[in-house]
C-alpha atoms as a PDB file:
ATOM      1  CA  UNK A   1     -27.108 -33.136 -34.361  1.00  0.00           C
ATOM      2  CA  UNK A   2     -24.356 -35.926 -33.574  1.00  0.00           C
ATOM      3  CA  UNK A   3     -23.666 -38.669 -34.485  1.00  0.00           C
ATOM      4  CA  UNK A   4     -25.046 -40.752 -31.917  1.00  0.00           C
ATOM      5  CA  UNK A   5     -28.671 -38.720 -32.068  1.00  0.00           C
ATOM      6  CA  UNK A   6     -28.839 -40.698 -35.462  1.00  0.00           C
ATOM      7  CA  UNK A   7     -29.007 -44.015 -33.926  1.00  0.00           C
ATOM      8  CA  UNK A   8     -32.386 -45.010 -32.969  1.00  0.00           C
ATOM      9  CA  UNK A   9     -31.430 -47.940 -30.350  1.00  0.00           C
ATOM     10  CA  UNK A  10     -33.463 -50.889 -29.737  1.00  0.00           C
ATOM     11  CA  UNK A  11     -33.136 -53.147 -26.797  1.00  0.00           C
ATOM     12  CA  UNK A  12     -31.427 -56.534 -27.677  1.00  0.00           C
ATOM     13  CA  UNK A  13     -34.497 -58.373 -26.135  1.00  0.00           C
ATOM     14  CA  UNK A  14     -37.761 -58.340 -27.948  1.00  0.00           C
ATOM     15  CA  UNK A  15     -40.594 -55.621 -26.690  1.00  0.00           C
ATOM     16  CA  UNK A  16     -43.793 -56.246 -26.537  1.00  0.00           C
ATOM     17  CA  UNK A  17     -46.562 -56.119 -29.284  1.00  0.00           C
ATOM     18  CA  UNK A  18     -43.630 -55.444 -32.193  1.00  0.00           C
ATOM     19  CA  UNK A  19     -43.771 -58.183 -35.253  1.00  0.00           C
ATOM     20  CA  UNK A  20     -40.283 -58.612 -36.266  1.00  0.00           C
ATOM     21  CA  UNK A  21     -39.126 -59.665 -39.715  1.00  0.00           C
ATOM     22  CA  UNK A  22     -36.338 -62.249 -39.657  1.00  0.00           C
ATOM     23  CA  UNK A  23     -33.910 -62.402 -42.354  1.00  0.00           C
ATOM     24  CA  UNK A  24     -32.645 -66.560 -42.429  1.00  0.00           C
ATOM     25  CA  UNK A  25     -29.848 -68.123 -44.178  1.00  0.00           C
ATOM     26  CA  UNK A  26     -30.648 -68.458 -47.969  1.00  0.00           C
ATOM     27  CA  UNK A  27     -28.174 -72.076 -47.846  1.00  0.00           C
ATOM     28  CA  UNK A  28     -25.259 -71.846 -45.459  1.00  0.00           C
ATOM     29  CA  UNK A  29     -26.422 -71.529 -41.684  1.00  0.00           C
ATOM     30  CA  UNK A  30     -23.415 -70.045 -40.511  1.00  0.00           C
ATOM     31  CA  UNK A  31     -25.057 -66.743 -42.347  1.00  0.00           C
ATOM     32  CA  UNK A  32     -27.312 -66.090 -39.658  1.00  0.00           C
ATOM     33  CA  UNK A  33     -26.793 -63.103 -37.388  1.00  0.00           C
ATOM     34  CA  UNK A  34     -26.586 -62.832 -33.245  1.00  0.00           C
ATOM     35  CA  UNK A  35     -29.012 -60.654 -33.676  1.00  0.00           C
ATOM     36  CA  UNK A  36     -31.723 -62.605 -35.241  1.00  0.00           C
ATOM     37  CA  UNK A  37     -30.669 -65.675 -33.074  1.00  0.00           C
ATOM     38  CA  UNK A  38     -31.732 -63.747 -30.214  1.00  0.00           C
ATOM     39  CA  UNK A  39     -34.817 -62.601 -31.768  1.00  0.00           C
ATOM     40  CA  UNK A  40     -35.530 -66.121 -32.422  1.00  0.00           C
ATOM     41  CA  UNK A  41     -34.862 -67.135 -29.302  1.00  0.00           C
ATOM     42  CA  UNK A  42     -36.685 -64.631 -27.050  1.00  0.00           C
ATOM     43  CA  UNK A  43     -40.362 -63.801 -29.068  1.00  0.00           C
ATOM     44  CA  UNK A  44     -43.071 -65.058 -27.966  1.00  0.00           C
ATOM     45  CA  UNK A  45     -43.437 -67.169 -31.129  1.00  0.00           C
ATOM     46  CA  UNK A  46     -42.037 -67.487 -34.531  1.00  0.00           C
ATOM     47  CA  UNK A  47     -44.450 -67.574 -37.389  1.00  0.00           C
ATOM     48  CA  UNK A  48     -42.443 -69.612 -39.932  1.00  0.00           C
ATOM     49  CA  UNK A  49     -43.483 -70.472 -44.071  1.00  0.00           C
ATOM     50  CA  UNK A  50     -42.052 -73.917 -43.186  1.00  0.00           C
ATOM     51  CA  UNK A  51     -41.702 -75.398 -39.660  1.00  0.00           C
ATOM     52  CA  UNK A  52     -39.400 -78.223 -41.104  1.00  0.00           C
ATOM     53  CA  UNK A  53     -37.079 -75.844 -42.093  1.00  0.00           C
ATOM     54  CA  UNK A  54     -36.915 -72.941 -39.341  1.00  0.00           C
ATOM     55  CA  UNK A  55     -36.134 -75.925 -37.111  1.00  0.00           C
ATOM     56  CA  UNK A  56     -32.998 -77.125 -38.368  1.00  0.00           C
ATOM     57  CA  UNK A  57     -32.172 -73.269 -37.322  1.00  0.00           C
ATOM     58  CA  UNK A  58     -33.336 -73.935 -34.066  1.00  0.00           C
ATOM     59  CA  UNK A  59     -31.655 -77.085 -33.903  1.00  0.00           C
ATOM     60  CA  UNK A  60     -28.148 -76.248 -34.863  1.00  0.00           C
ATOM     61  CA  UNK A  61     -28.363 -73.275 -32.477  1.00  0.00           C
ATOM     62  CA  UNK A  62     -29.597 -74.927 -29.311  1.00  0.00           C
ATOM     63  CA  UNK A  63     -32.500 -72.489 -29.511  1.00  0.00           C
ATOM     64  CA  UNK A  64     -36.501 -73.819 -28.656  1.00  0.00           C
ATOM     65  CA  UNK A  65     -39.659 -71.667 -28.828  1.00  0.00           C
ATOM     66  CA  UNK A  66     -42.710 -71.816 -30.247  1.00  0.00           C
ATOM     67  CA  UNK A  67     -43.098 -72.542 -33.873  1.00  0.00           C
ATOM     68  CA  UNK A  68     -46.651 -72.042 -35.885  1.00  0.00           C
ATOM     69  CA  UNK A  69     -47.088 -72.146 -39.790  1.00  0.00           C
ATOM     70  CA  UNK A  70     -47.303 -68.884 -41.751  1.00  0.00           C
ATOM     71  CA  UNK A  71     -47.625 -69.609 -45.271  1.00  0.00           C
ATOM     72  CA  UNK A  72     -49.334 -68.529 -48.927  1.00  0.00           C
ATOM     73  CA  UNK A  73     -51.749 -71.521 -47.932  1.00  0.00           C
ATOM     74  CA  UNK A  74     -53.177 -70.143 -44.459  1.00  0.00           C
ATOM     75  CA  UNK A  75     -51.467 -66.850 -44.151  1.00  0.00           C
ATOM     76  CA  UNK A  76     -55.327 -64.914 -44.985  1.00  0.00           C
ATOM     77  CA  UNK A  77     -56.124 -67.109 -42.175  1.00  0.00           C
ATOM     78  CA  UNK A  78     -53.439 -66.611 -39.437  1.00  0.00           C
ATOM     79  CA  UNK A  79     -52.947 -63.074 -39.775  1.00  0.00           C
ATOM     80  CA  UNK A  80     -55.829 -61.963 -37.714  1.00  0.00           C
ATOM     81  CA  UNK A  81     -54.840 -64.376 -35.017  1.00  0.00           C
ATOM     82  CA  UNK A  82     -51.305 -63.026 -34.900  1.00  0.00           C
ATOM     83  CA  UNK A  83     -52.438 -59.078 -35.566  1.00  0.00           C
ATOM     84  CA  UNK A  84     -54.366 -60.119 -32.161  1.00  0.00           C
ATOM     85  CA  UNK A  85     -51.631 -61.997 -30.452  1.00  0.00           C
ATOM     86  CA  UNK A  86     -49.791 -58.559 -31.485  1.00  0.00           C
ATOM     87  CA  UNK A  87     -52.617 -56.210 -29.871  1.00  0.00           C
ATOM     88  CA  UNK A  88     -52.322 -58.136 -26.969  1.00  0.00           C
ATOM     89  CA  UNK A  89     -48.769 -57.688 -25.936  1.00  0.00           C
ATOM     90  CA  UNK A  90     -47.281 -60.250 -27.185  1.00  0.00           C
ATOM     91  CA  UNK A  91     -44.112 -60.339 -29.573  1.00  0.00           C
ATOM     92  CA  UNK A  92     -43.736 -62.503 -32.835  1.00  0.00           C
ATOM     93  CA  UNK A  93     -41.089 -63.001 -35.799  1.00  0.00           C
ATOM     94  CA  UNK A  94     -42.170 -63.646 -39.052  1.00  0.00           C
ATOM     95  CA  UNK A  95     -39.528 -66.070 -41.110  1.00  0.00           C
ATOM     96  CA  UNK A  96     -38.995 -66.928 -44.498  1.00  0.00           C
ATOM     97  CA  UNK A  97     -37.658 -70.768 -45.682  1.00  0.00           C
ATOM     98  CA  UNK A  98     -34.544 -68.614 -46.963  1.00  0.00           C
ATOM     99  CA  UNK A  99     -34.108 -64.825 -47.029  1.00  0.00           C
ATOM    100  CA  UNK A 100     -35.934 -61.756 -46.132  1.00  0.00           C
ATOM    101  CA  UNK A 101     -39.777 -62.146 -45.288  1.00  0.00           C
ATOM    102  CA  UNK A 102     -41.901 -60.193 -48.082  1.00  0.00           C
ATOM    103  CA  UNK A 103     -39.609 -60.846 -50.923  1.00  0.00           C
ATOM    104  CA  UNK A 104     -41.937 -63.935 -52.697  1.00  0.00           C
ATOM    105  CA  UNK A 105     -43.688 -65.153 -49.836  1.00  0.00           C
ATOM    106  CA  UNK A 106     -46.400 -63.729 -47.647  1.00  0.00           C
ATOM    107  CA  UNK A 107     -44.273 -61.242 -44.889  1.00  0.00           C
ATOM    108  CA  UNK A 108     -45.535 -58.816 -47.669  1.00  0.00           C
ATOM    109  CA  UNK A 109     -49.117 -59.491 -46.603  1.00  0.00           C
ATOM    110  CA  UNK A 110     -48.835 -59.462 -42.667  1.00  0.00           C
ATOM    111  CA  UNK A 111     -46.281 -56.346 -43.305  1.00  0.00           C
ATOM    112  CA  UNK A 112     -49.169 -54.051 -44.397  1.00  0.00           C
ATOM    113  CA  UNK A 113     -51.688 -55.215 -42.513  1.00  0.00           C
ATOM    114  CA  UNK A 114     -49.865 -55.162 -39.401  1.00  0.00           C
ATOM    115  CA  UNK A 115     -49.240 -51.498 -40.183  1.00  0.00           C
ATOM    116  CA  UNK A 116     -52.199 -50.439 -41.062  1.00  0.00           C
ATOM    117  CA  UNK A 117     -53.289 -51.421 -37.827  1.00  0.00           C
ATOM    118  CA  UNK A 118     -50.596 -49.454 -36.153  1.00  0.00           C
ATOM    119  CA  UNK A 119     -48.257 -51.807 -34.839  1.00  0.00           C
ATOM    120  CA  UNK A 120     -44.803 -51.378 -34.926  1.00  0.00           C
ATOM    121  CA  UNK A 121     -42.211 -53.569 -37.417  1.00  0.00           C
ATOM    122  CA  UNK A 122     -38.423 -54.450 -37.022  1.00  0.00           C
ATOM    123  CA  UNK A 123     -36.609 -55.507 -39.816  1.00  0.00           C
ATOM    124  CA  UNK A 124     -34.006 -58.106 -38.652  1.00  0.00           C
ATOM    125  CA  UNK A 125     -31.626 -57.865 -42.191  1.00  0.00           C
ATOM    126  CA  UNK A 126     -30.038 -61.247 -43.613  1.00  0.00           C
ATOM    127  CA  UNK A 127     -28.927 -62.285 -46.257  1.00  0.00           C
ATOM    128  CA  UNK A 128     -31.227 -62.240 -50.008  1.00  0.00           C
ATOM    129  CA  UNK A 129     -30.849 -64.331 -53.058  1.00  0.00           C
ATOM    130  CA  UNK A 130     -31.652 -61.683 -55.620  1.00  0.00           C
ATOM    131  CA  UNK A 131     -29.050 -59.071 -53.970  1.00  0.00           C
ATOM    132  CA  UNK A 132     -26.295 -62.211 -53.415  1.00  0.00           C
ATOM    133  CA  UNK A 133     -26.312 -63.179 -57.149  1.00  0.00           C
ATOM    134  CA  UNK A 134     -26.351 -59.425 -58.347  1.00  0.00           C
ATOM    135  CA  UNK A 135     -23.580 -58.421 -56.372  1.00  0.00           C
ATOM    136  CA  UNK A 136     -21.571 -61.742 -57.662  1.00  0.00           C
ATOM    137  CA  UNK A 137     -23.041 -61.603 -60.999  1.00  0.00           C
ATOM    138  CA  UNK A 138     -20.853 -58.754 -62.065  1.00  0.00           C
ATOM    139  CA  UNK A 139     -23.398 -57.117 -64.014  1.00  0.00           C
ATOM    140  CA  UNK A 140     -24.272 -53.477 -63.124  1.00  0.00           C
ATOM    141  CA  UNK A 141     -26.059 -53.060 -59.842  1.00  0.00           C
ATOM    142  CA  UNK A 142     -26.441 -49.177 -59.670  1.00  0.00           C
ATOM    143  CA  UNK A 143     -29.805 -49.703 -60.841  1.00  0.00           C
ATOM    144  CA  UNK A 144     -32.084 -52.804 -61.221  1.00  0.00           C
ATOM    145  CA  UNK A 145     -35.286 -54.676 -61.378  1.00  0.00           C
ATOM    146  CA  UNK A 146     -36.461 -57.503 -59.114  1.00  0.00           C
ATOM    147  CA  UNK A 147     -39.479 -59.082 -60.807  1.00  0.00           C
ATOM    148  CA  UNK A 148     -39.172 -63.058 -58.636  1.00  0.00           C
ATOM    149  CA  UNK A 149     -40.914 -65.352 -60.098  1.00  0.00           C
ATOM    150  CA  UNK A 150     -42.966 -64.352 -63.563  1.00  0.00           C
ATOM    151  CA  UNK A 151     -46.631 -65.409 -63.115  1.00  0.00           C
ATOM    152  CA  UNK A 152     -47.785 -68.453 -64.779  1.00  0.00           C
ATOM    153  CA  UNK A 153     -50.573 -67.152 -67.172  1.00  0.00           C
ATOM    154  CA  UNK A 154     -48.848 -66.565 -70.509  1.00  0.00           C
ATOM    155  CA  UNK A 155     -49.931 -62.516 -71.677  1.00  0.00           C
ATOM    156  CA  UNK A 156     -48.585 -61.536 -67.944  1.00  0.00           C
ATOM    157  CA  UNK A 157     -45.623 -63.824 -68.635  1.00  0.00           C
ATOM    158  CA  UNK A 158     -44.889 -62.627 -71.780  1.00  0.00           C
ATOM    159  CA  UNK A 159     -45.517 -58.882 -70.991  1.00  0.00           C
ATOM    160  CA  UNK A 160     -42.788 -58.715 -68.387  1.00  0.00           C
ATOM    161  CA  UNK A 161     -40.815 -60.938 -70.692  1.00  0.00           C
ATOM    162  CA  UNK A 162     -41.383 -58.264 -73.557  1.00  0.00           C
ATOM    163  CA  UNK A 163     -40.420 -55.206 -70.786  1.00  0.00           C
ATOM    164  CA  UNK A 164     -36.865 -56.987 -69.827  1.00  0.00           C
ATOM    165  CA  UNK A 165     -36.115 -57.681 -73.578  1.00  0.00           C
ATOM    166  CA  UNK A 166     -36.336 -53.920 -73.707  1.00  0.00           C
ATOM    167  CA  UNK A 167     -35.350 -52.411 -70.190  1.00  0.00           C
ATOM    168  CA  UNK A 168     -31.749 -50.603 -69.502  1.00  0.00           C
ATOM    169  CA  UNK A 169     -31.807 -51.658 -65.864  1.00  0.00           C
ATOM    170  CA  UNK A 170     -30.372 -55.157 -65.157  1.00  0.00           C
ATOM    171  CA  UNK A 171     -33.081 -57.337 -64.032  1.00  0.00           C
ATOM    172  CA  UNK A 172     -33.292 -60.338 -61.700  1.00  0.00           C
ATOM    173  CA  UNK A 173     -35.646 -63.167 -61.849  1.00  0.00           C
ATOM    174  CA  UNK A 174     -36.097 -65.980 -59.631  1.00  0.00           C
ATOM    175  CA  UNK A 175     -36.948 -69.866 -61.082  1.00  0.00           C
ATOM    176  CA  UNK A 176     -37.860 -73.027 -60.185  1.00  0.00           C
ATOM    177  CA  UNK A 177     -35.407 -76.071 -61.354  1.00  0.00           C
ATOM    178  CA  UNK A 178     -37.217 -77.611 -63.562  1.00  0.00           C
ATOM    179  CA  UNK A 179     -38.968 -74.748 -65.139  1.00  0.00           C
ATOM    180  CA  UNK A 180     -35.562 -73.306 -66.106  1.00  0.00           C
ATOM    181  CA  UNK A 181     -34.941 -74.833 -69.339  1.00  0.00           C
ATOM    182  CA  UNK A 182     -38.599 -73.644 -70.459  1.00  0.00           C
ATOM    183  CA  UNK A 183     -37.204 -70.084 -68.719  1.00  0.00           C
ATOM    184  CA  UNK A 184     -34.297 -69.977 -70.773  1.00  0.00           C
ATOM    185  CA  UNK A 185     -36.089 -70.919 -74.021  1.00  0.00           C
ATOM    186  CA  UNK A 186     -38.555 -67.457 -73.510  1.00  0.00           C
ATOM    187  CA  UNK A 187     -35.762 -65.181 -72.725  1.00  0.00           C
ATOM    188  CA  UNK A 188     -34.063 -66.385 -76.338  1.00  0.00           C
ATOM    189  CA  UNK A 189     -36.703 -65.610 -77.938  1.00  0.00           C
ATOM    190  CA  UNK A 190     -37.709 -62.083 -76.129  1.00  0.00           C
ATOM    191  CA  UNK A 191     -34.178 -60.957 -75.836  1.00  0.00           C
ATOM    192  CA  UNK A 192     -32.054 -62.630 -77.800  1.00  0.00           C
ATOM    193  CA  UNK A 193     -29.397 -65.571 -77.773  1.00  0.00           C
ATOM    194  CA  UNK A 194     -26.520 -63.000 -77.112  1.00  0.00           C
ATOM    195  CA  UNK A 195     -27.954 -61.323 -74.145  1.00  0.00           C
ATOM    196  CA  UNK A 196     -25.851 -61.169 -71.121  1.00  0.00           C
ATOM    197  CA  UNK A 197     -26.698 -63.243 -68.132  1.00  0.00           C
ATOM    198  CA  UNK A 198     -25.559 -65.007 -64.944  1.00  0.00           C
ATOM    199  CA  UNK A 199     -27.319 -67.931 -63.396  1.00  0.00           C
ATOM    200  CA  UNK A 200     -26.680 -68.459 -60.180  1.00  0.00           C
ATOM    201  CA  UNK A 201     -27.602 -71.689 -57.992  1.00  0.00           C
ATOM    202  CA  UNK A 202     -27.204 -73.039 -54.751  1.00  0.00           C
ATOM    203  CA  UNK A 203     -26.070 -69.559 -52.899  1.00  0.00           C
ATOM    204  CA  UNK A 204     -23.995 -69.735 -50.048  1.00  0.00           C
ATOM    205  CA  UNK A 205     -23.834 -73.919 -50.457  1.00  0.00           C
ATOM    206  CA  UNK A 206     -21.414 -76.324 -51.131  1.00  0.00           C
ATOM    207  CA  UNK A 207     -22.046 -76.396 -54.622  1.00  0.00           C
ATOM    208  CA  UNK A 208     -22.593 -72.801 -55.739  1.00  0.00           C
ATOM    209  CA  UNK A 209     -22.563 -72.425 -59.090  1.00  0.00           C
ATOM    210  CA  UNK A 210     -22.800 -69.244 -61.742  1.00  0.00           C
ATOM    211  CA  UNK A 211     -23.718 -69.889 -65.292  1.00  0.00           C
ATOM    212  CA  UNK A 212     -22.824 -67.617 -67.860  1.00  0.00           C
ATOM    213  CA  UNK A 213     -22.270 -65.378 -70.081  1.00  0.00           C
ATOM    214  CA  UNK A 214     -24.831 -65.294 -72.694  1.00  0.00           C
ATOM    215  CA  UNK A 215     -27.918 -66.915 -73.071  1.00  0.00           C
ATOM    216  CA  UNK A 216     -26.862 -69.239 -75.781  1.00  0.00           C
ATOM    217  CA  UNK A 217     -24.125 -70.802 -73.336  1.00  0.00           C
ATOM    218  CA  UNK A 218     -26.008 -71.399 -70.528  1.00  0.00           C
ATOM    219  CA  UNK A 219     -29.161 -72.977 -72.503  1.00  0.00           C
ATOM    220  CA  UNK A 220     -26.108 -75.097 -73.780  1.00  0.00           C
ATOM    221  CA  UNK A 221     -24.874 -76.079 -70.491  1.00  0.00           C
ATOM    222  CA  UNK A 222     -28.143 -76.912 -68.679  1.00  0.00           C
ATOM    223  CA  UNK A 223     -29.176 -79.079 -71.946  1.00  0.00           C
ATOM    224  CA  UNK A 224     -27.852 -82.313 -70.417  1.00  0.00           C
ATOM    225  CA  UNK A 225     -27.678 -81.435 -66.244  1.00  0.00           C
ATOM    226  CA  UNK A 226     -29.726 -82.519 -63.836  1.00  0.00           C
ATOM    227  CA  UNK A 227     -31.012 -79.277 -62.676  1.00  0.00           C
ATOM    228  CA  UNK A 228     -31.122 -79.555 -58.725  1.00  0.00           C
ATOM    229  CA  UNK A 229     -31.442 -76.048 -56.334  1.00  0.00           C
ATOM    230  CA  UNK A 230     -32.811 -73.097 -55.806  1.00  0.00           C
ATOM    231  CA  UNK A 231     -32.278 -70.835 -58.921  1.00  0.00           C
ATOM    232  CA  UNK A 232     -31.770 -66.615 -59.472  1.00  0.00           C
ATOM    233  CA  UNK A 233     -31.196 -65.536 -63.310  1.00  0.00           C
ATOM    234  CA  UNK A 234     -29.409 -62.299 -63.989  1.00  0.00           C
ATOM    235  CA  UNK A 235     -30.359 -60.592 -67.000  1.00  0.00           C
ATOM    236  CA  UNK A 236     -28.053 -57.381 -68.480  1.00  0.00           C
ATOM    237  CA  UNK A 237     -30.067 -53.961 -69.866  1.00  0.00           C
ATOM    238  CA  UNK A 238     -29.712 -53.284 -72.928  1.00  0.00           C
ATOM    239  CA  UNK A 239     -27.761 -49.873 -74.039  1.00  0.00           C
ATOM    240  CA  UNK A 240     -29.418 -46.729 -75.276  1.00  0.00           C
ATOM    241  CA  UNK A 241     -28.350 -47.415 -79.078  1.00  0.00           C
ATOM    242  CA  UNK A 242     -29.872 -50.846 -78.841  1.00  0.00           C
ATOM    243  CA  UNK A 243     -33.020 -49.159 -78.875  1.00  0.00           C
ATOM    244  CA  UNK A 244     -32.526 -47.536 -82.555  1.00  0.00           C
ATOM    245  CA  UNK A 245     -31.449 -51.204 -83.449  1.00  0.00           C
ATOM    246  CA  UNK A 246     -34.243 -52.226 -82.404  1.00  0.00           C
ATOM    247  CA  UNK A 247     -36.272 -49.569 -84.276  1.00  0.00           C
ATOM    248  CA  UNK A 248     -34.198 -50.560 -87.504  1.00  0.00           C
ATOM    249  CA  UNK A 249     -35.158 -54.317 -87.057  1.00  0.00           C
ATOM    250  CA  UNK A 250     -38.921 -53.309 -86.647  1.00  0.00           C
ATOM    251  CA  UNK A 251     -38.773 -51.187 -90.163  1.00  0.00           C
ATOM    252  CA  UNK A 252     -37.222 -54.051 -91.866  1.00  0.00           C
ATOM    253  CA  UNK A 253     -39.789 -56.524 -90.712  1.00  0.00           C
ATOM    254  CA  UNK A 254     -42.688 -54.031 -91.701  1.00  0.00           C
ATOM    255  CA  UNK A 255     -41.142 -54.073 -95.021  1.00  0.00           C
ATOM    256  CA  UNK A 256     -41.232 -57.553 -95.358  1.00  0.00           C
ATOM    257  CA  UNK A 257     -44.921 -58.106 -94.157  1.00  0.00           C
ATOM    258  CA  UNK A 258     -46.126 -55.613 -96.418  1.00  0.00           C
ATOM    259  CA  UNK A 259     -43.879 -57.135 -99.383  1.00  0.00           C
ATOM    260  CA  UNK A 260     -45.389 -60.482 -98.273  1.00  0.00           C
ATOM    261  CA  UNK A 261     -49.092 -59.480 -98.844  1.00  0.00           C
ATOM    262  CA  UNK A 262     -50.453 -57.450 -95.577  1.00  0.00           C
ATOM    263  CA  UNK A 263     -51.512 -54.167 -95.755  1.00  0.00           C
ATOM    264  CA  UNK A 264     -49.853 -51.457 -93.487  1.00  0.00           C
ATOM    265  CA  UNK A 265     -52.190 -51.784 -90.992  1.00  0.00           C
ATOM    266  CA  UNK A 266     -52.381 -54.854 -90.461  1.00  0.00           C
ATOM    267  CA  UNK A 267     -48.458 -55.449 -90.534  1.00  0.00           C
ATOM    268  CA  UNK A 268     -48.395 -52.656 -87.839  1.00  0.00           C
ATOM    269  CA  UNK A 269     -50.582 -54.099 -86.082  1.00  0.00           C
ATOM    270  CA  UNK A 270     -49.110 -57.361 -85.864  1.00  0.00           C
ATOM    271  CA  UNK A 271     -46.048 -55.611 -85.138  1.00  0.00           C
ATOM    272  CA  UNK A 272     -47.081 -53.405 -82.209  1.00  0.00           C
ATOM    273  CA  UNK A 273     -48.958 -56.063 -80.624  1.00  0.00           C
ATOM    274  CA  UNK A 274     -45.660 -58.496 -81.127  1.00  0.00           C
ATOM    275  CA  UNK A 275     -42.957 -55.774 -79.735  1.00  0.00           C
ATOM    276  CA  UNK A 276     -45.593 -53.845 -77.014  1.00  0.00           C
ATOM    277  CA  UNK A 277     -45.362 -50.772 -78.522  1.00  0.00           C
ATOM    278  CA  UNK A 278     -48.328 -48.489 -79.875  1.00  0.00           C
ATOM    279  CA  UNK A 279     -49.452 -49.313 -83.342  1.00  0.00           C
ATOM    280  CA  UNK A 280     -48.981 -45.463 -84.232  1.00  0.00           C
ATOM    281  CA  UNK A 281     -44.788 -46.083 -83.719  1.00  0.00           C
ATOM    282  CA  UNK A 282     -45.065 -48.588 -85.638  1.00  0.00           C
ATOM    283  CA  UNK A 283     -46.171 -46.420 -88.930  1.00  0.00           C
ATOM    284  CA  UNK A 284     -43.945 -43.839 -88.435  1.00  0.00           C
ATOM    285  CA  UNK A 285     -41.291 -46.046 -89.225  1.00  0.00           C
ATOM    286  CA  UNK A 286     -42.317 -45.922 -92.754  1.00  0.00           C
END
């Protein structure tokens, strides 16, 4: 097999009944490829998760078509419509504010639903926050975890919180501006204020900016700024002989407890439930 058999060409124009996914500019508009400008250009429609802001694409690249809102707010309700519009021959990009479409917004929905139904999907790549501030972080990137943004209710936040305090992988997290103080306050206490971490804002803009390199200096540096931009964290793994740290910190605060007044099981299980292990590892450190 040559090389060339390995290419699987597509046309430059748009075919018919295909849903493309549109990678955008995560800041600077100059990011944008030919590629997707064509795309853009030559669909039948572009599904967008904010009209406003797909049209100052448009706009600075001469380009006009149709533009309809696909968002977390009415995507359950325009994804039949466009599966249909699909069936029907037509062809349609799905666009993000910034990024890839299905990373944190709902191109993850129409993604499987359009392929469950058998239609075909083109990825248009572009550029990604959480890949853009890894790569620049200069953290290791071999392997990693994207979690976005942690959920709002506070056992799911603090579960994932309590996996990255003890996950080897570098991990990437993305957060509001004025939810990052309150951010940076968890992952002190879940991790620690030595922890290694970059936080990187405004991508690709004027004012880029990474924070780092612990999280004790950047909580410092935020404490007075006017936090303004979108926001990806960086977080370090931990090393293998972290973990028997770890383990030696847990004995020595069973210890305590028990010296304190609480029985062994109840120490463990204040323990487990604290650290998100079993209660079981907990008394064989005794």
């Amino acid at each position: 097999m040559n090389n060339n058999s390995l290419l699987s060409h597509r046309k430059e124009e748009p075919e018919n009944g295909i849903l493309y996914l549109v990678g955008t500019p995560i800041g600077n508009l100059n990011d944008i490829s030919k590629r997707a400008l064509n795309i853009l250009q030559n669909v039948s429609l572009v599904a967008c998760e904010d009209t406003r802001q797909t049209k100052k694409i448009m706009n600075k690249f001469n380009i006009s078509n149709k533009l309809i809102s696909f968002n977390k707010h009415n995507s359950l309700m325009k994804i039949p419509k466009i599966v249909k519009d699909l069936k029907e021959g037509k062809s349609i990009a799905i666009v993000s504010d910034a990024g890839m479409p299905g990373i944190c917004d709902p191109g993850e929905d129409i993604t499987r639903c359009v392929k469950s139904e058998g239609i075909d999907i083109v990825c248009i790549p572009g550029a990604c926050a959480a890949i853009t501030a890894l790569v620049s972080s200069g953290l290791p990137s071999s392997s990693f975890v994207f979690e976005g943004f942690l959920p709002k209710k506070k056992i799911d936040r603090e579960r994932i919180l309590l996996e990255i305090s003890k996950n080897e992988k570098t991990t990437i997290l993305y957060e509001s501006p004025k939810r990052l103080r309150e951010l940076l306050k968890e992952l002190l206490e879940f991790c620690g204020g030595d922890r290694e971490i970059i936080v990187a804002r405004e991508l690709t803009k004027k004012f880029e900016e990474h924070v780092g390199n612990n999280i004790n200096n950047v909580i410092e540096f935020f404490r007075d700024k006017n936090i303004i931009g979108e926001i990806t964290i960086v977080i370090k793994g931990i090393k293998k002989q972290d973990l028997n740290i770890d383990k030696c910190r847990m004995k020595q605060d069973l210890k305590d407890l028990i010296n304190a007044g609480l029985s062994l099981s109840a120490a463990s299980k204040y323990l487990a439930k604290k650290n998100g292990v079993k209660k079981s590892e907990i008394y064989n450190l005794i």
